[in-house]
N, C-alpha and C. Protein backbone atom coordinates (compact mmCIF):
# COMPACT_ATOMS: atom_id res chain seq x y z
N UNK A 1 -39.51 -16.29 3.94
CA UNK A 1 -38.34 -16.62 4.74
C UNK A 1 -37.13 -16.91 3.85
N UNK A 2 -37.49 -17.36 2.87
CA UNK A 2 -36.42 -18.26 1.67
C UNK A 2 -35.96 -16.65 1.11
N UNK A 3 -36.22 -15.76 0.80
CA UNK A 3 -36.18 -14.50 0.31
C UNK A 3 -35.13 -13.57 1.37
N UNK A 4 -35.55 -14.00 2.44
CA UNK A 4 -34.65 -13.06 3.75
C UNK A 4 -33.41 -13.61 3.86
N UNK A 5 -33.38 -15.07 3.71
CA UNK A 5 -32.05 -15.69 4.30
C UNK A 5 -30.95 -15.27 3.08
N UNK A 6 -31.73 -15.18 1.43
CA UNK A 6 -31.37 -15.44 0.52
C UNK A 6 -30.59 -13.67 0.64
N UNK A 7 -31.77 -12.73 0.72
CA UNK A 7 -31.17 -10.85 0.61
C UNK A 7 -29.74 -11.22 1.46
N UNK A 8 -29.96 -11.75 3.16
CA UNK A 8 -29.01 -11.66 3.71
C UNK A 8 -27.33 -11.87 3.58
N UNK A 9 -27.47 -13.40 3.11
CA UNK A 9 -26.34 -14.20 2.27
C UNK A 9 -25.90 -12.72 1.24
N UNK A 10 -26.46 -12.48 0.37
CA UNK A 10 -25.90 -11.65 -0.68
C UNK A 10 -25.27 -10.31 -0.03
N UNK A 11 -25.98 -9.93 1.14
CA UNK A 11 -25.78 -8.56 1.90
C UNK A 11 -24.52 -8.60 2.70
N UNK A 12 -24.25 -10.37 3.23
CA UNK A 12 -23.06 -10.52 4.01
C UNK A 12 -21.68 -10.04 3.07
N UNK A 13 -21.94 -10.98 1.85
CA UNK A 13 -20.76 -11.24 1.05
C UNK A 13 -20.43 -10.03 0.64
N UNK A 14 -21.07 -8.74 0.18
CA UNK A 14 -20.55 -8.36 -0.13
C UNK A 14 -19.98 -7.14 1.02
N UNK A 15 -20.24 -7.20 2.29
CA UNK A 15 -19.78 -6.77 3.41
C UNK A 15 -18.33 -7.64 3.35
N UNK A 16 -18.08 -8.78 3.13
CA UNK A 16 -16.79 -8.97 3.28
C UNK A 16 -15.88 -9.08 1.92
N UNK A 17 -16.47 -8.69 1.17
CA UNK A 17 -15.84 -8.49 -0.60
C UNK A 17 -14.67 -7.54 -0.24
N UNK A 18 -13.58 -7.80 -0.73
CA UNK A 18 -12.46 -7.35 -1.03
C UNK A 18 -12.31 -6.22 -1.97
N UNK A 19 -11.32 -4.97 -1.66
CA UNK A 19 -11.54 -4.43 -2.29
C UNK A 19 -10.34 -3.96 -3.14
N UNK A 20 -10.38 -3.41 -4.44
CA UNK A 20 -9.52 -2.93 -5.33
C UNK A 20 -9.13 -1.63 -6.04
N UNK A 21 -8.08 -1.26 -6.10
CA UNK A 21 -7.61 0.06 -6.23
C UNK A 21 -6.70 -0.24 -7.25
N UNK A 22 -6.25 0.87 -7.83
CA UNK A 22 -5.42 1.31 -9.42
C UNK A 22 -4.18 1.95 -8.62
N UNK A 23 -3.23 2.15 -8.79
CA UNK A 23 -1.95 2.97 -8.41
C UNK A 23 -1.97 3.44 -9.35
N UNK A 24 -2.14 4.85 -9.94
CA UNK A 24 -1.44 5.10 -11.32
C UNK A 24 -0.09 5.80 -11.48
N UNK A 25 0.66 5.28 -11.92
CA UNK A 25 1.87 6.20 -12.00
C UNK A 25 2.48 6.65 -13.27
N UNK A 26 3.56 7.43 -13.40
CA UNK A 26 4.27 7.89 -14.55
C UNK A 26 4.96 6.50 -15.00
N UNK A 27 5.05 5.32 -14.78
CA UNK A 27 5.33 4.26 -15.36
C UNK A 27 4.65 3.11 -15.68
N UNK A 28 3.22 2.83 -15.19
CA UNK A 28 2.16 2.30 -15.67
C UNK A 28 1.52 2.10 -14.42
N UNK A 29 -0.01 1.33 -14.49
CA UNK A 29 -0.53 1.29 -13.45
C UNK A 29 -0.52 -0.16 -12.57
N UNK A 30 -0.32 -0.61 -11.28
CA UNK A 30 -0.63 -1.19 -10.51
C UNK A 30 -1.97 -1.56 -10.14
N UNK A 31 -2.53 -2.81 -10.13
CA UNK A 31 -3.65 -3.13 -9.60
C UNK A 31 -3.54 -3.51 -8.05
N UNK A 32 -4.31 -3.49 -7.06
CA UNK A 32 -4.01 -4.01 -5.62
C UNK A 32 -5.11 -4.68 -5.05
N UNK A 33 -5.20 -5.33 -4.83
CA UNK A 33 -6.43 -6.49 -3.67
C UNK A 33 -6.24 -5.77 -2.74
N UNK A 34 -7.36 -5.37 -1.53
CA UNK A 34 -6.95 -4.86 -0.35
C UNK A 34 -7.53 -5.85 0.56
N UNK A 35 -7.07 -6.27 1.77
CA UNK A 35 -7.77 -7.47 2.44
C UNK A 35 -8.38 -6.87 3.66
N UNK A 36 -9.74 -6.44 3.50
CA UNK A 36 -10.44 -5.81 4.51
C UNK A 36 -11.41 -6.75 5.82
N UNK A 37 -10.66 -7.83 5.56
CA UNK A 37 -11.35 -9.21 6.13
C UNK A 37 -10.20 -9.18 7.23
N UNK A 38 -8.99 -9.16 7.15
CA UNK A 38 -8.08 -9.78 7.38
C UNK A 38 -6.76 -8.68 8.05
N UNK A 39 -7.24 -7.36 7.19
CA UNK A 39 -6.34 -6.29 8.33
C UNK A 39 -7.45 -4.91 7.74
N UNK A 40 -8.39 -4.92 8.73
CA UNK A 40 -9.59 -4.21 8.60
C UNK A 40 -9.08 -2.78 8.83
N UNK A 41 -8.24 -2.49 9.63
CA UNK A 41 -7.83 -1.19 9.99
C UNK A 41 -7.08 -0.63 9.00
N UNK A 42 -5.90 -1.24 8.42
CA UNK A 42 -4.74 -0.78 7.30
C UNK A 42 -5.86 -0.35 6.48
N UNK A 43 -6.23 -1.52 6.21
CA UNK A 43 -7.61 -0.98 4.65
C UNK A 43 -8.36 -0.23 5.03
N UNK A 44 -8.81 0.20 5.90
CA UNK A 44 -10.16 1.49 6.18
C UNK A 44 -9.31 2.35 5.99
N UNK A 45 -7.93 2.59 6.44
CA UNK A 45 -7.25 3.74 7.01
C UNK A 45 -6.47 4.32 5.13
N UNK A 46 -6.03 3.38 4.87
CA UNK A 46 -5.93 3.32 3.21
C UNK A 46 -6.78 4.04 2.70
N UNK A 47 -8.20 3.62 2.59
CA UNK A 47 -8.71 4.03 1.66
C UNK A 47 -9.48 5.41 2.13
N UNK A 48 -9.56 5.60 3.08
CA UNK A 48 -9.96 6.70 3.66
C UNK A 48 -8.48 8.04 3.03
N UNK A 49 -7.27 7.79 2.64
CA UNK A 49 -6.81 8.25 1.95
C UNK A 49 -6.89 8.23 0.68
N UNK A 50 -7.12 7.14 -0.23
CA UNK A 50 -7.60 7.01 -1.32
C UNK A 50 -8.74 7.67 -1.67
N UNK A 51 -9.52 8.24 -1.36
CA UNK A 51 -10.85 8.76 -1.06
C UNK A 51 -10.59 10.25 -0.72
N UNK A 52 -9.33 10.74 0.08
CA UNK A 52 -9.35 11.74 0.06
C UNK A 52 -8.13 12.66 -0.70
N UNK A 53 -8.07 11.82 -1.81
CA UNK A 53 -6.93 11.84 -3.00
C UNK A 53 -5.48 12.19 -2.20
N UNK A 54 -4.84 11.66 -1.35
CA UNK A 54 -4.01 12.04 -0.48
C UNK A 54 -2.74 12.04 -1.13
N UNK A 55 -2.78 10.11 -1.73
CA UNK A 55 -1.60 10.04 -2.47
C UNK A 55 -1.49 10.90 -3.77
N UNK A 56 -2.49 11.44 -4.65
CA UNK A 56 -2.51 12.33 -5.60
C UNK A 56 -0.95 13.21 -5.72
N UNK A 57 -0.46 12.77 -6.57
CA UNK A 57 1.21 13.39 -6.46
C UNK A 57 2.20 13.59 -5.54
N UNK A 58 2.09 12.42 -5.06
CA UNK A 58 2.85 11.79 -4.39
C UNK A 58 3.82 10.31 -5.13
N UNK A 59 5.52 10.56 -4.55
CA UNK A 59 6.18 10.06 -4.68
C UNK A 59 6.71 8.25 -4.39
N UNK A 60 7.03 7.80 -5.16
CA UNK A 60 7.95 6.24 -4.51
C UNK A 60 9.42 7.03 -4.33
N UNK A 61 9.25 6.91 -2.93
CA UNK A 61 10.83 7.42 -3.07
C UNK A 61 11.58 6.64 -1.76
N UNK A 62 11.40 5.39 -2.00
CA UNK A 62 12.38 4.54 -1.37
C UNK A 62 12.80 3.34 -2.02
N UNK A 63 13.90 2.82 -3.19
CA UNK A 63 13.31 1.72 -3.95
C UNK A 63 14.52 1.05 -3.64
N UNK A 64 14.72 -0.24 -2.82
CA UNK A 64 15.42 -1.05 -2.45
C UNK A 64 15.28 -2.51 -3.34
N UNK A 65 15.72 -2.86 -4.19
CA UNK A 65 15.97 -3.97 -4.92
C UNK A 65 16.08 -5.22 -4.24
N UNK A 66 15.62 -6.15 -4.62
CA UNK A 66 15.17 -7.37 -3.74
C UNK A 66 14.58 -6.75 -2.31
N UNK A 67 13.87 -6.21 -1.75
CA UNK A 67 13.34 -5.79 -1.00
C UNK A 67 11.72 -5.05 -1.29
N UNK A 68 11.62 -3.73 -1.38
CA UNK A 68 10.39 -3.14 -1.52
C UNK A 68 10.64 -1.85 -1.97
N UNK A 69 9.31 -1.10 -2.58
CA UNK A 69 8.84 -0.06 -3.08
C UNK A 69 8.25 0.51 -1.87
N UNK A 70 8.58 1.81 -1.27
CA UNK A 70 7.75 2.75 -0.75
C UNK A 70 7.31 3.48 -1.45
N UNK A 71 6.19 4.26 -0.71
CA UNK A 71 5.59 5.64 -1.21
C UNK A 71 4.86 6.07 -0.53
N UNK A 72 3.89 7.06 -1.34
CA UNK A 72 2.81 7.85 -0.58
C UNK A 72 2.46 8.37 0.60
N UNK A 73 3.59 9.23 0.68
CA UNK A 73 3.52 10.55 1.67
C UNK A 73 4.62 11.28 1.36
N UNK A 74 5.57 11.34 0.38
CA UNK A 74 6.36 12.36 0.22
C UNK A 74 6.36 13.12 -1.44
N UNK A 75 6.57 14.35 -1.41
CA UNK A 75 5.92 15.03 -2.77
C UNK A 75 7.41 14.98 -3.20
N UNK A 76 7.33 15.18 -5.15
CA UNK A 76 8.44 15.51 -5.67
C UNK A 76 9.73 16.29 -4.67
N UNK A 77 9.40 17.27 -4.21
CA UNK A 77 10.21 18.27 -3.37
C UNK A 77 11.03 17.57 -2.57
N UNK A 78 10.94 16.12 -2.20
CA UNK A 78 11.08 15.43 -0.77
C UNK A 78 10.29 16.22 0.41
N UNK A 79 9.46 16.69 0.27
CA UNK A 79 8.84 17.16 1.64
C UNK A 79 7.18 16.38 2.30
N UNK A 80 7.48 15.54 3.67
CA UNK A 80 6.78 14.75 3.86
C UNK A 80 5.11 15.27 4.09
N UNK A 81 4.18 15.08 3.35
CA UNK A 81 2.33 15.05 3.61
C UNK A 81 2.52 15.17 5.19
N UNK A 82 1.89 16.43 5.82
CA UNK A 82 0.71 16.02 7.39
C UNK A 82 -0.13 14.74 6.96
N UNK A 83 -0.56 14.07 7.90
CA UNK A 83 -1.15 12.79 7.82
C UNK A 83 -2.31 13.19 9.49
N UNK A 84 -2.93 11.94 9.21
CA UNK A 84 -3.49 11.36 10.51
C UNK A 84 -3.12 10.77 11.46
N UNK A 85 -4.01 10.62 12.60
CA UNK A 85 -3.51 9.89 13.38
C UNK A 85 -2.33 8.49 12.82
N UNK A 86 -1.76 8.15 14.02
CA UNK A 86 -1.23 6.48 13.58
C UNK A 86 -2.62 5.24 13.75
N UNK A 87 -1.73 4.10 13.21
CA UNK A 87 -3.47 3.54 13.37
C UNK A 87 -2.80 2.43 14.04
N UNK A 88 -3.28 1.14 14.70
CA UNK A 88 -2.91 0.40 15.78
C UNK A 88 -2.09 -0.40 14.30
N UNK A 89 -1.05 -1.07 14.52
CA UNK A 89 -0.15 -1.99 14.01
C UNK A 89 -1.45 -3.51 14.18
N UNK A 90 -1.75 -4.37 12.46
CA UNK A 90 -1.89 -5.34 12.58
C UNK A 90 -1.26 -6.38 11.54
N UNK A 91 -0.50 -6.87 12.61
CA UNK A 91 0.83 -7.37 12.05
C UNK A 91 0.34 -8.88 12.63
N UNK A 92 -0.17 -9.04 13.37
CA UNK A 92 -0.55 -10.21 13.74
C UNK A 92 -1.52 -11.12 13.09
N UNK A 93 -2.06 -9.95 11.71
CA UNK A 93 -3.17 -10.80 11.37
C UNK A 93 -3.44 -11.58 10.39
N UNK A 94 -2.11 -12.77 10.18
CA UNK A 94 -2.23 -13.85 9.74
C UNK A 94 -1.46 -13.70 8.39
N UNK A 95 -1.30 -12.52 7.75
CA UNK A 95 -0.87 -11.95 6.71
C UNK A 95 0.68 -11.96 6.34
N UNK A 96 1.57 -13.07 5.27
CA UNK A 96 2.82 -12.59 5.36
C UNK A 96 2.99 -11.63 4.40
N UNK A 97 4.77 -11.13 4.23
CA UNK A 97 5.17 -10.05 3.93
C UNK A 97 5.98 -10.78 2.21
N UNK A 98 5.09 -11.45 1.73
CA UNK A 98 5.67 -12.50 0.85
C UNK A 98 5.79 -10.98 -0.56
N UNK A 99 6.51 -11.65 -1.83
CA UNK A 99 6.48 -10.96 -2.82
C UNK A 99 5.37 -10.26 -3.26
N UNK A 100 5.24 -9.24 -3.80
CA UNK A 100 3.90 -8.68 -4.30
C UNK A 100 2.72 -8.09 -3.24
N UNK A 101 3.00 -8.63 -1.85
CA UNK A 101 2.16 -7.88 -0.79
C UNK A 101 2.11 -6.24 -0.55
N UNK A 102 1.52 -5.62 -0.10
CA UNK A 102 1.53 -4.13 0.15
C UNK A 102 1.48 -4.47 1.95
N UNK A 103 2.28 -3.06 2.18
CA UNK A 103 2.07 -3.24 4.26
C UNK A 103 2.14 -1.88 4.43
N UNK A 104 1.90 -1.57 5.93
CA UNK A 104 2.42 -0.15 5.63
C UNK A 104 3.39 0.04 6.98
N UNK A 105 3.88 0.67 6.09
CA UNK A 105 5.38 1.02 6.42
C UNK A 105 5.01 2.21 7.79
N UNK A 106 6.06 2.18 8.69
CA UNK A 106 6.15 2.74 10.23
C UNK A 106 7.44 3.26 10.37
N UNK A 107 7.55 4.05 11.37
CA UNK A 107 8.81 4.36 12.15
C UNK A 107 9.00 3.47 13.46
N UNK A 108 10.12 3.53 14.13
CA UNK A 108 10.25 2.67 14.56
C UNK A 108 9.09 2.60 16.02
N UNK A 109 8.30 3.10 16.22
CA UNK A 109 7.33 3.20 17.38
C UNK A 109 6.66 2.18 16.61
N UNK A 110 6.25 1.26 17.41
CA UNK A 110 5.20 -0.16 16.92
C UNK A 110 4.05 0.50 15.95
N UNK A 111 3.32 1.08 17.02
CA UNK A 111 1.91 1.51 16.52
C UNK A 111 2.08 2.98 15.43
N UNK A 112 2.83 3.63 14.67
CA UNK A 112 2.94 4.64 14.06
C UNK A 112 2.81 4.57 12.49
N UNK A 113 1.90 3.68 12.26
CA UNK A 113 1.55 3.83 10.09
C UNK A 113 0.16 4.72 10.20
N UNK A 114 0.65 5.56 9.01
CA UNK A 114 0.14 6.42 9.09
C UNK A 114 -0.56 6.34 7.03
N UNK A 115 0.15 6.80 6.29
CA UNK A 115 -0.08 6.50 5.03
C UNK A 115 0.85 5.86 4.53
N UNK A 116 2.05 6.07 4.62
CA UNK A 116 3.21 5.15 3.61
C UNK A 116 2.63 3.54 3.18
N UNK A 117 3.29 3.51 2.59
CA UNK A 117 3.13 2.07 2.25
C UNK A 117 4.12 1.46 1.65
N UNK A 118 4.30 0.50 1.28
CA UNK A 118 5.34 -0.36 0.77
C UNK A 118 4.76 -1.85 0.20
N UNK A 119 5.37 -2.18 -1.11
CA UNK A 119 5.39 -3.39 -1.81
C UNK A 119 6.54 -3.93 -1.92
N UNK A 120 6.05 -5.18 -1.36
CA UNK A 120 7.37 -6.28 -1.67
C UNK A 120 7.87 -6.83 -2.97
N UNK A 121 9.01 -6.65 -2.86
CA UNK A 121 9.73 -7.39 -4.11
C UNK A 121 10.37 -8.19 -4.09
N UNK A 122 10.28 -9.04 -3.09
CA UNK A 122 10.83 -10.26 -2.65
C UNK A 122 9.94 -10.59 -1.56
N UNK A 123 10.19 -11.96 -1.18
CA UNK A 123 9.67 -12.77 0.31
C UNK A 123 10.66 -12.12 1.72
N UNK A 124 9.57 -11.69 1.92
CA UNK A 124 9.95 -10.48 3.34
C UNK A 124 10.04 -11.04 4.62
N UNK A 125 9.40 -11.91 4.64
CA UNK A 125 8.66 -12.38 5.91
C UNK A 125 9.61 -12.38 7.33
N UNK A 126 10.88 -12.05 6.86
CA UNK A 126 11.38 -11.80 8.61
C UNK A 126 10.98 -10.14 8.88
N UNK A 127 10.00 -9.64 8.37
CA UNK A 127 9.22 -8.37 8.46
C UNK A 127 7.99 -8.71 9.07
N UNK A 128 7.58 -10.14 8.97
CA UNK A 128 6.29 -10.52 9.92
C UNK A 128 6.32 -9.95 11.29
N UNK A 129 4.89 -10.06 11.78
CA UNK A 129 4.93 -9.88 13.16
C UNK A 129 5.53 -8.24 13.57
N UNK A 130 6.00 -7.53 12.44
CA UNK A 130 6.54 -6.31 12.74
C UNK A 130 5.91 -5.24 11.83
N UNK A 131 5.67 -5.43 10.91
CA UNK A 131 4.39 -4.84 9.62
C UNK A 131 3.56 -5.01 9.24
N UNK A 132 2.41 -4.74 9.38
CA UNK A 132 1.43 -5.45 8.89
C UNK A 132 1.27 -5.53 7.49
N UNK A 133 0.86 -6.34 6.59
CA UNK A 133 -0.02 -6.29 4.94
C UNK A 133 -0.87 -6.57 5.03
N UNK A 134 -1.83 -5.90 4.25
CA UNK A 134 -3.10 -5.43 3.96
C UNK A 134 -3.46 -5.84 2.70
N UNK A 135 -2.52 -6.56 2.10
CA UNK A 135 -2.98 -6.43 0.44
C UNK A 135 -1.97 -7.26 -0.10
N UNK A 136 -2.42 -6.87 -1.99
CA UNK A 136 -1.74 -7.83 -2.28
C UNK A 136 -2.06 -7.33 -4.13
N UNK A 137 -0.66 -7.18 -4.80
CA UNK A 137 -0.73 -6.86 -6.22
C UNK A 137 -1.02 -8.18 -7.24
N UNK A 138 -2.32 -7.50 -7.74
CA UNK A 138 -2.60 -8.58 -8.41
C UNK A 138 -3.05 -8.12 -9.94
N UNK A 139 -2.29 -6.83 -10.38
CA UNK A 139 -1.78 -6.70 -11.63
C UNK A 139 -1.02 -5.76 -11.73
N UNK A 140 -0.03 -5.79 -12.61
CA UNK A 140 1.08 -4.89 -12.87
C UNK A 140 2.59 -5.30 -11.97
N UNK A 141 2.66 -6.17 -11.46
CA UNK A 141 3.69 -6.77 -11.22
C UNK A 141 4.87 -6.63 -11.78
N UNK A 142 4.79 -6.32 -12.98
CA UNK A 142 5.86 -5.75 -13.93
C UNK A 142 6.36 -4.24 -14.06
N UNK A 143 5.29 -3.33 -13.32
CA UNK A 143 5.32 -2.14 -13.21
C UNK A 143 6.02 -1.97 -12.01
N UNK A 144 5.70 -2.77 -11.17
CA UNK A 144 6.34 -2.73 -9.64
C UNK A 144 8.19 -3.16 -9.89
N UNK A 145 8.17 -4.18 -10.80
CA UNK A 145 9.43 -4.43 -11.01
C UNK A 145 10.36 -3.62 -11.65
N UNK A 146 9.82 -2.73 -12.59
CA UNK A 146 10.34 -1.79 -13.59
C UNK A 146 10.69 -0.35 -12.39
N UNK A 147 9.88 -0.39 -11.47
CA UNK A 147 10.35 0.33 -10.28
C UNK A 147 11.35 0.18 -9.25
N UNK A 148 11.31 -1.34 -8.98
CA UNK A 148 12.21 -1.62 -8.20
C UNK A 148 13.85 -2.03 -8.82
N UNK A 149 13.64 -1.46 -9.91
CA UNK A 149 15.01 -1.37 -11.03
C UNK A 149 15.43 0.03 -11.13
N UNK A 150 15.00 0.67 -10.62
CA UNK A 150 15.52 2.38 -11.02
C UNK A 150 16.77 2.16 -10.33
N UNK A 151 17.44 3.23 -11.46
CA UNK A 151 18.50 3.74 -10.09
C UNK A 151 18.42 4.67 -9.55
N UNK A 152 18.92 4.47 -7.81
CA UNK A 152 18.70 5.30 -7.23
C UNK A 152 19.91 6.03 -6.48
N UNK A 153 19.50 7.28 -5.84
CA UNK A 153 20.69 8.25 -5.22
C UNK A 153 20.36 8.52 -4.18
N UNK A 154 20.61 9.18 -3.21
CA UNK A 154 20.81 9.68 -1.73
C UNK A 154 20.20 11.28 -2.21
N UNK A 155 19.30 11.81 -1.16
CA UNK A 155 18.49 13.38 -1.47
C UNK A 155 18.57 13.86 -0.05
N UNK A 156 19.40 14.41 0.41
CA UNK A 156 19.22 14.88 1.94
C UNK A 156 19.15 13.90 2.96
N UNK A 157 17.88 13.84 3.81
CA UNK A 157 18.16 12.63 4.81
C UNK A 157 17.38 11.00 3.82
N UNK A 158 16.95 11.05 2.65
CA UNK A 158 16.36 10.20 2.24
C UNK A 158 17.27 9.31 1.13
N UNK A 159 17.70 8.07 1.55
CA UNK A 159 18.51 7.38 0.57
C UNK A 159 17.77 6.20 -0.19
N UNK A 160 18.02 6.02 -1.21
CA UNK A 160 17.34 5.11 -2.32
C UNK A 160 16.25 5.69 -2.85
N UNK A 161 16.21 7.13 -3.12
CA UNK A 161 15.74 7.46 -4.06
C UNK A 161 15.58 7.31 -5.93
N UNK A 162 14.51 7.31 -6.09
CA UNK A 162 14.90 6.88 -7.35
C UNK A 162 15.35 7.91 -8.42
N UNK A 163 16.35 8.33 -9.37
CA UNK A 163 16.96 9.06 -10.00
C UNK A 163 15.95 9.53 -10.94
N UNK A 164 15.48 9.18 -11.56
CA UNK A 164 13.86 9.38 -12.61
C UNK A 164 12.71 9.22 -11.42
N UNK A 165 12.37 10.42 -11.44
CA UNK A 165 11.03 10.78 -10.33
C UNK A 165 9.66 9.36 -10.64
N UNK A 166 9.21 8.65 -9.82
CA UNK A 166 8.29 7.60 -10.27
C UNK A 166 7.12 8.23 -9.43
N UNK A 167 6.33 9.07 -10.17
CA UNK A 167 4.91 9.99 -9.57
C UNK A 167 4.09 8.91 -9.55
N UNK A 168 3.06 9.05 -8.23
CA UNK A 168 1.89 8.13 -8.01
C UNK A 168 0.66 9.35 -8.30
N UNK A 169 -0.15 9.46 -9.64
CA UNK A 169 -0.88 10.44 -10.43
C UNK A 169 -2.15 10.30 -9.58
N UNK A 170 -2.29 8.99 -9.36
CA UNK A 170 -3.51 8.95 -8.87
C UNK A 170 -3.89 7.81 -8.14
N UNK A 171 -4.71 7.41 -7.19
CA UNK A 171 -5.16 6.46 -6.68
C UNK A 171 -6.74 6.56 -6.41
N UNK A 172 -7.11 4.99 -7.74
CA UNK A 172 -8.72 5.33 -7.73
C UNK A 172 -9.02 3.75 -6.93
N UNK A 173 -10.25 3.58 -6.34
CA UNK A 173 -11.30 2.72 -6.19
C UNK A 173 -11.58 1.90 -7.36
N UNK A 174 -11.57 0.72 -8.24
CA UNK A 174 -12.94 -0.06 -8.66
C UNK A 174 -14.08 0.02 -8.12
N UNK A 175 -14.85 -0.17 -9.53
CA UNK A 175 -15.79 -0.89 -8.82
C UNK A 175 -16.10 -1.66 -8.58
């Protein structure tokens, strides 16, 4: 019995273990916490792109200073990735939009994140209740900042682009 309760305990935890991903880019790499406890959908729906190398050369091409880093769904070209469905908005789930968080970014229809995403570079939080985050950078903080310093220009309908292309090479899993 002491053996069952004991497998179980170990079997729970790591059912609710958190999980971690690399951003790699042409300017160094990002580490990310993903909070699969806490916005179960963003993170399945994440990594189910991560997994299917989606972001693989894909762009940050929204970089707003004191604000956030977008990316991942538009290629060098500016031309936006087909994606998946939208996935339900969980914005409610307890999660703020503080510095260093990841959320993912929508159009203006509530329920419409699809892959984009976005990191904060400042305390967001009058973005609560309207974006959800899923996560949370917990290395390379300096890489994120060295991003949210580019300068940027206007490319067709997309403004705050960054002038030096910032490629996302790859997005892997830890283990």
């Amino acid at each position: 019995m002491k053996i069952f309760i004991l497998i179980f305990a170990f079997s729970s935890f790591s059912l609710f273990a958190n999980v971690n991903v690399i951003l790699k880019t042409n300017k160094g790499n990002i580490t990310i916490e993903l909070d699969d406890v806490n916005a179960p959908i963003s993170t399945a729906n994440f990594l189910k792109y991560v997994d299917e190398e989606f972001y693989n050369g894909t762009i940050f091409h929204r970089v707003v200073k004191n604000f956030v880093i977008q990316g991942g769904g538009v290629t060098s070209d500016m031309t936006e990735k087909p994606t998946r469905d939208p996935i339900k908005n969980e914005c409610t789930n307890g999660l703020s939009n503080l510095t260093g968080t990841i959320g993912m970014a929508r159009n203006e229809d509530f329920d419409s994140a699809t892959a984009q995403f976005y990191i904060n570079t400042n305390d967001n939080v009058r973005l609560d209740l309207r974006y959800a985050v899923f996560g949370k950078v917990i290395g390379g903080m300096d890489i994120v900042r060295a991003i949210e310093n580019s300068a940027v220009t206007t490319i067709g309908e997309y403004e705050n682009v960054p002038v030096d292309e910032i490629k996302i090479s790859e997005v892997v899993r830890l283990p």
